[in-house]
N, C-alpha and C. Protein backbone atom coordinates (compact mmCIF):
# COMPACT_ATOMS: atom_id res chain seq x y z
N UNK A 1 -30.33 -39.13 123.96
CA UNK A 1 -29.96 -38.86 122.59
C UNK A 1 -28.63 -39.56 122.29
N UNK A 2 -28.36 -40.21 121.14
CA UNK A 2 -27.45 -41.24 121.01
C UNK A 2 -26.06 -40.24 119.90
N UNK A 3 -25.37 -40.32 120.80
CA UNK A 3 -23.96 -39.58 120.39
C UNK A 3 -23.86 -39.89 118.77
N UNK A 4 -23.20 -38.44 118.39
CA UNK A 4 -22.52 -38.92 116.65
C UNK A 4 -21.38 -38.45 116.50
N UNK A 5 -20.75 -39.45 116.16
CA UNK A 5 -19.30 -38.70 116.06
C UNK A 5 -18.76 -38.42 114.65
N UNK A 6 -18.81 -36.83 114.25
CA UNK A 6 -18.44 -36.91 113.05
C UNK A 6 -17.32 -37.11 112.68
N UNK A 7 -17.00 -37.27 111.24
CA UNK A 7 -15.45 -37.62 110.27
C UNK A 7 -14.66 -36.59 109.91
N UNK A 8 -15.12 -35.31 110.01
CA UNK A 8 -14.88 -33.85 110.08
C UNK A 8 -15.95 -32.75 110.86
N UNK A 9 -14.99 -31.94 110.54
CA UNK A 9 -15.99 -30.75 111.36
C UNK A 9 -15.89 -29.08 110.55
N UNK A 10 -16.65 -29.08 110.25
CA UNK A 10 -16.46 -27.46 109.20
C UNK A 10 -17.24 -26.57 110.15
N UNK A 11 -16.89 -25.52 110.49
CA UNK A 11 -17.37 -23.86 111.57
C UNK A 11 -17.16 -22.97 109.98
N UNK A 12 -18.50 -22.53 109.96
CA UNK A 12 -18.78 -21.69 109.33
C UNK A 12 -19.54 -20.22 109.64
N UNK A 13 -19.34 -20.11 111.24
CA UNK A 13 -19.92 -19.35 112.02
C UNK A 13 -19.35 -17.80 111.50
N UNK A 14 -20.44 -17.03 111.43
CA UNK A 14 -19.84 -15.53 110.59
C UNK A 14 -19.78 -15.28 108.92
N UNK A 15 -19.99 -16.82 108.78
CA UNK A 15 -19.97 -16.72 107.03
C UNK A 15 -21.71 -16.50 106.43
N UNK A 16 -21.76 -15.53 105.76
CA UNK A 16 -23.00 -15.56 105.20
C UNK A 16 -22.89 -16.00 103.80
N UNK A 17 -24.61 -16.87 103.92
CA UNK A 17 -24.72 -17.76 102.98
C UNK A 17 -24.78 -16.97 101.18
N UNK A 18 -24.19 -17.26 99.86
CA UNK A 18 -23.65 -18.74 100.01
C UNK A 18 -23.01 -19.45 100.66
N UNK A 19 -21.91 -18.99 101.37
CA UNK A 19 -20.48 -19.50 101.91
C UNK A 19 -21.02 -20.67 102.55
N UNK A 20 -21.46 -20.77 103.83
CA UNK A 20 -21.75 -21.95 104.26
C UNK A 20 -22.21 -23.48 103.43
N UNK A 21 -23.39 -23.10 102.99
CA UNK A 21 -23.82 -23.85 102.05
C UNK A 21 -22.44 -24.07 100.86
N UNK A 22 -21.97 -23.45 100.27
CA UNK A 22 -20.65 -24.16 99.01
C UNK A 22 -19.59 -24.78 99.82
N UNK A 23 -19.29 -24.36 100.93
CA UNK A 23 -18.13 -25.08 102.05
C UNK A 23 -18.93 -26.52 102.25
N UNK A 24 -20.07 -26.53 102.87
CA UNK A 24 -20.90 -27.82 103.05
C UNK A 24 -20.71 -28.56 102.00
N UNK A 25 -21.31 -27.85 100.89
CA UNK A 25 -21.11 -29.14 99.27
C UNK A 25 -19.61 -29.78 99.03
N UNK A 26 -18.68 -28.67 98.75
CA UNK A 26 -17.69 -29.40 98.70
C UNK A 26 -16.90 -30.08 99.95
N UNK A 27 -16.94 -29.86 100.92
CA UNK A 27 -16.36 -30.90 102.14
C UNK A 27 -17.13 -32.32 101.89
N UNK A 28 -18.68 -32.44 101.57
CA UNK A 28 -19.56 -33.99 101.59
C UNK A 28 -18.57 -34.68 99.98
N UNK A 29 -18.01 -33.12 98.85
CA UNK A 29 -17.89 -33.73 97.75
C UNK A 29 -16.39 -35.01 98.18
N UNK A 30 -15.56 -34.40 99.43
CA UNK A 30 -14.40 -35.04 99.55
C UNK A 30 -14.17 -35.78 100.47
N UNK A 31 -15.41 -36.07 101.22
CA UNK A 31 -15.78 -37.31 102.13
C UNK A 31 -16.08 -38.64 101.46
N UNK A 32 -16.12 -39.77 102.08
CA UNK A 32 -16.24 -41.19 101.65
C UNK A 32 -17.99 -41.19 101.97
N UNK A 33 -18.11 -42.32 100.96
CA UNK A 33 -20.09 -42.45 101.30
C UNK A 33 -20.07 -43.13 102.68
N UNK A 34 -20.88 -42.89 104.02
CA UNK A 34 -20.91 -43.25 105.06
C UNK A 34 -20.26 -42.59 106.04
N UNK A 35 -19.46 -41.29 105.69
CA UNK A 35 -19.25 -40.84 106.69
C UNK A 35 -19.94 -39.42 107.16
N UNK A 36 -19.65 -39.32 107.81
CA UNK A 36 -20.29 -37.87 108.72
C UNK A 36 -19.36 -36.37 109.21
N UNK A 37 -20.42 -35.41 108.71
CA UNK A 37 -19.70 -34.11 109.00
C UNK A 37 -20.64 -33.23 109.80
N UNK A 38 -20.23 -32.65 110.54
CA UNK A 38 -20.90 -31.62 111.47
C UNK A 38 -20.05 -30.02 110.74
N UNK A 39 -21.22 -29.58 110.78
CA UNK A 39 -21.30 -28.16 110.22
C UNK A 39 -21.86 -27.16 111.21
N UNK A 40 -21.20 -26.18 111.83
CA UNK A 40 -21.80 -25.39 112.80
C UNK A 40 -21.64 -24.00 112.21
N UNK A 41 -23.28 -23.44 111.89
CA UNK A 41 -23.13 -22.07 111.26
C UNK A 41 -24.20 -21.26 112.68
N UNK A 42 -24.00 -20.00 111.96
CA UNK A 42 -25.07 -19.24 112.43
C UNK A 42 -25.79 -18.27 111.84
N UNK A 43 -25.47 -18.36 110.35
CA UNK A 43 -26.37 -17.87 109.32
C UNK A 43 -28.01 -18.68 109.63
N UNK A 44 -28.98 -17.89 109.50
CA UNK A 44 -30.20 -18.09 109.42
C UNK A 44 -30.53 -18.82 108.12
N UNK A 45 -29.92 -18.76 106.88
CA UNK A 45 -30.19 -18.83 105.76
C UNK A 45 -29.56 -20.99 105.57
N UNK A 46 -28.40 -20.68 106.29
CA UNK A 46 -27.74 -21.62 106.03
C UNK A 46 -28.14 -23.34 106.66
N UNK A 47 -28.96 -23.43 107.18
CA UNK A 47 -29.81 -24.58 107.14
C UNK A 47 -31.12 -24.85 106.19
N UNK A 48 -32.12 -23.97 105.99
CA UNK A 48 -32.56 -24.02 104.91
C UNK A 48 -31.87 -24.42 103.95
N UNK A 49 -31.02 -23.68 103.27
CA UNK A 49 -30.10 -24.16 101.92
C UNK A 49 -29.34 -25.26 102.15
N UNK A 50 -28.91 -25.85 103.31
CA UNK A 50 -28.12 -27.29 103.35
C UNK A 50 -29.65 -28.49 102.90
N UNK A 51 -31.04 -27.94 103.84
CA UNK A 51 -31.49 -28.95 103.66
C UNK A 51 -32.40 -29.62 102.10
N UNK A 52 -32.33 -27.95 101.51
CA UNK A 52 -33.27 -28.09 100.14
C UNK A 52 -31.82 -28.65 99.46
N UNK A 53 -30.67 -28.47 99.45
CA UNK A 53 -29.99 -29.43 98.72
C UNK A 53 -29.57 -30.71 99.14
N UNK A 54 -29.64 -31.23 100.62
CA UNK A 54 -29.84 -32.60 100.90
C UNK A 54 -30.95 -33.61 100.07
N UNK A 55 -31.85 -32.60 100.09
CA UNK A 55 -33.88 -33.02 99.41
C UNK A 55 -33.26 -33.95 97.96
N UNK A 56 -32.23 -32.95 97.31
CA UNK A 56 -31.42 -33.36 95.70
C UNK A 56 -30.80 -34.37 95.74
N UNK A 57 -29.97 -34.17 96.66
CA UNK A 57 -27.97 -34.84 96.58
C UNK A 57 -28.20 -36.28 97.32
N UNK A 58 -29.49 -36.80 97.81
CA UNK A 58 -29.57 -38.18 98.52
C UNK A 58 -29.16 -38.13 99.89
N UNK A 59 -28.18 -36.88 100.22
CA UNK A 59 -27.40 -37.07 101.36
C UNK A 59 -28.33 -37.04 102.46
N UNK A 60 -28.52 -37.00 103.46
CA UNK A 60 -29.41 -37.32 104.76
C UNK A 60 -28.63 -36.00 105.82
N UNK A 61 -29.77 -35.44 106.62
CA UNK A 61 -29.31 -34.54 107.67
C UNK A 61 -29.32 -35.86 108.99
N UNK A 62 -28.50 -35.80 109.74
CA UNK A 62 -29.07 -37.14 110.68
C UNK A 62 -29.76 -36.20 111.88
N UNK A 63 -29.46 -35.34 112.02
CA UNK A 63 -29.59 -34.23 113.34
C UNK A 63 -29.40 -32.76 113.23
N UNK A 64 -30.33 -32.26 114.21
CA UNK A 64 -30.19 -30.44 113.83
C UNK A 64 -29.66 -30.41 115.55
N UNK A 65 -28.84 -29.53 116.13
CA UNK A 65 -29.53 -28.89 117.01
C UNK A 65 -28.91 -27.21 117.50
N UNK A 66 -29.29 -26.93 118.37
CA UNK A 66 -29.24 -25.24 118.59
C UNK A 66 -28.27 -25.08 119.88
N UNK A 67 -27.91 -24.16 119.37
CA UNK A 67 -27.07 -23.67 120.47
C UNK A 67 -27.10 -21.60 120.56
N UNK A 68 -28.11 -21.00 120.84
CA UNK A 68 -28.06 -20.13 121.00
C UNK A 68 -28.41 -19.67 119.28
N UNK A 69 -27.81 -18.55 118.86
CA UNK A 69 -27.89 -18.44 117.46
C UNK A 69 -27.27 -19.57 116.37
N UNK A 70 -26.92 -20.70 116.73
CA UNK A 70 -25.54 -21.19 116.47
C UNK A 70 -26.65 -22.33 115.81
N UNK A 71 -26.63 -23.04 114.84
CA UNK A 71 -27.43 -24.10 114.87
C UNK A 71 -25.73 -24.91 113.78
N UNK A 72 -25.84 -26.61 114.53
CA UNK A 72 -25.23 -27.59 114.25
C UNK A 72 -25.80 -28.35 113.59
N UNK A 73 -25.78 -29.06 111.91
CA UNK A 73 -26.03 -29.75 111.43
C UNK A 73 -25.08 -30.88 111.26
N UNK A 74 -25.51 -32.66 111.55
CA UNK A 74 -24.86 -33.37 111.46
C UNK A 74 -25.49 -33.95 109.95
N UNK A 75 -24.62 -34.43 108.65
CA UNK A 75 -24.96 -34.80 108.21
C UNK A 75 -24.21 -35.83 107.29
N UNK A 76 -24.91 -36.95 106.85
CA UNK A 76 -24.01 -38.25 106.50
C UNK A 76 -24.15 -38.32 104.90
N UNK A 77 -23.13 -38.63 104.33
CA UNK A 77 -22.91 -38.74 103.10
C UNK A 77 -23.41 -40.28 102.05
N UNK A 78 -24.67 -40.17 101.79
CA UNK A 78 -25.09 -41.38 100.95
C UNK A 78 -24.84 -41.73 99.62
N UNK A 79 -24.31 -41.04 98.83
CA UNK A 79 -24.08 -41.52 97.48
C UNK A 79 -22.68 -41.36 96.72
């Protein structure tokens, strides 16, 4: 699996969603197009809702993965 190194890093672990998801929107809103943020929640809710608003916003998930309850989304900023 080919390393990503993100441009930030937001822990949203303990926050129930909305929180995760509005922290996600605005951190991609104050990133440059092309770069990358890793988001580590452990809301159940909070990947669903990153990815139905990726589906909108153009932005791309590049990678999911798990860590126990913990799931890490890497995702890159396209527009």
């Amino acid at each position: 699996m080919t390393e990503i190194t993100p441009d930030a890093v937001l822990d949203v672990r303990n926050e129930a969603c909305p929180y995760p998801f509005i922290r996600t929107k605005w951190l991609m809103e104050q990133i440059a197009i092309g770069e990358v943020i890793k988001v580590v929640a452990n809301d159940p809710d909070a990947l669903e809702n990153i990815d139905a608003w990726t589906k909108r916003s153009g932005d791309r998930i590049l990678r999911i993965e798990y860590e126990g309850d913990t799931c890490i989304i890497y995702l890159k900023k396209k527009r």
